[in-house]
Protein backbone atom coordinates (compact mmCIF):
# COMPACT_ATOMS: atom_id res chain seq x y z
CA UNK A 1 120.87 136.42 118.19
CA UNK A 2 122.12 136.08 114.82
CA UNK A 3 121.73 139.44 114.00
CA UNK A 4 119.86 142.46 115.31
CA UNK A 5 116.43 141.65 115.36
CA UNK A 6 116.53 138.09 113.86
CA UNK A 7 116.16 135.17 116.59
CA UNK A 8 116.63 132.13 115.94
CA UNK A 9 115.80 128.22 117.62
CA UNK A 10 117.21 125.05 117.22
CA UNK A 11 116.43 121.51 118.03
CA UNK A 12 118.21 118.08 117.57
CA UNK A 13 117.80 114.53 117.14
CA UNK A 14 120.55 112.38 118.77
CA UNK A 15 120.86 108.87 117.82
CA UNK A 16 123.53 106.01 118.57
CA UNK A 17 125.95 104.83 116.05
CA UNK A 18 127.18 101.81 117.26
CA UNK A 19 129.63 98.58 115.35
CA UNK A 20 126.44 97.01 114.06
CA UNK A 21 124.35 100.01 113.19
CA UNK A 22 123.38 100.51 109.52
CA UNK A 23 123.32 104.37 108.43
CA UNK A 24 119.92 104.34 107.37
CA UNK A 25 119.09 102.74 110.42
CA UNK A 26 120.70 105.45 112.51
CA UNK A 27 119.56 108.60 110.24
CA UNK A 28 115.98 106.80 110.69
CA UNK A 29 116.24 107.25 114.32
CA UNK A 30 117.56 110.55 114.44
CA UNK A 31 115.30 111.96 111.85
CA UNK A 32 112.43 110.52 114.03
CA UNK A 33 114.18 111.97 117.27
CA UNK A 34 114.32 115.78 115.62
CA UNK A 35 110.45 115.67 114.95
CA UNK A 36 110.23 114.71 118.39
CA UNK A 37 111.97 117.52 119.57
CA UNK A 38 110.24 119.65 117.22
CA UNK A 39 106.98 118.99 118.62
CA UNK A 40 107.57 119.38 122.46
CA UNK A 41 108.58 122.99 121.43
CA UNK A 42 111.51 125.25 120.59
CA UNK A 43 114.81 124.60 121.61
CA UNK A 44 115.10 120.95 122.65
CA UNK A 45 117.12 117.85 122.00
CA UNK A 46 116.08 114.20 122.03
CA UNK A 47 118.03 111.76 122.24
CA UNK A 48 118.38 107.97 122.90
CA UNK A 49 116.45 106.55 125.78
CA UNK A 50 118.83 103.79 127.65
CA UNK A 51 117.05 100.89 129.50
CA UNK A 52 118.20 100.07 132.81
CA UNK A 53 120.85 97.80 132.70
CA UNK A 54 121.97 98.47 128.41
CA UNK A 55 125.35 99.09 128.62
């Protein structure tokens, strides 16, 4: 609780910033990852999905 009575959620879009990533690119991708989050309820985070075998 921030303060008595008030309560308050929070979600957040994670994205990967890597040597070739262009900001707009990345703030794309985590803008897109916060809705995500935002829909599937209060509370979550989304991040980046790996494949099998990315390193």
């Amino acid at each position: 609780m921030i303060a008595t009575g008030i309560k308050t959620t929070v979600s957040f879009g994670i994205a990967e910033v890597g040597m070739d990533s262009r900001r707009t690119g990345v703030l794309s991708d985590a803008d897109l990852r916060l809705y995500q989050a935002k829909n599937k309820g209060r509370n979550c985070v989304v991040g980046l999905q790996r494949k099998s075998g990315a390193d």
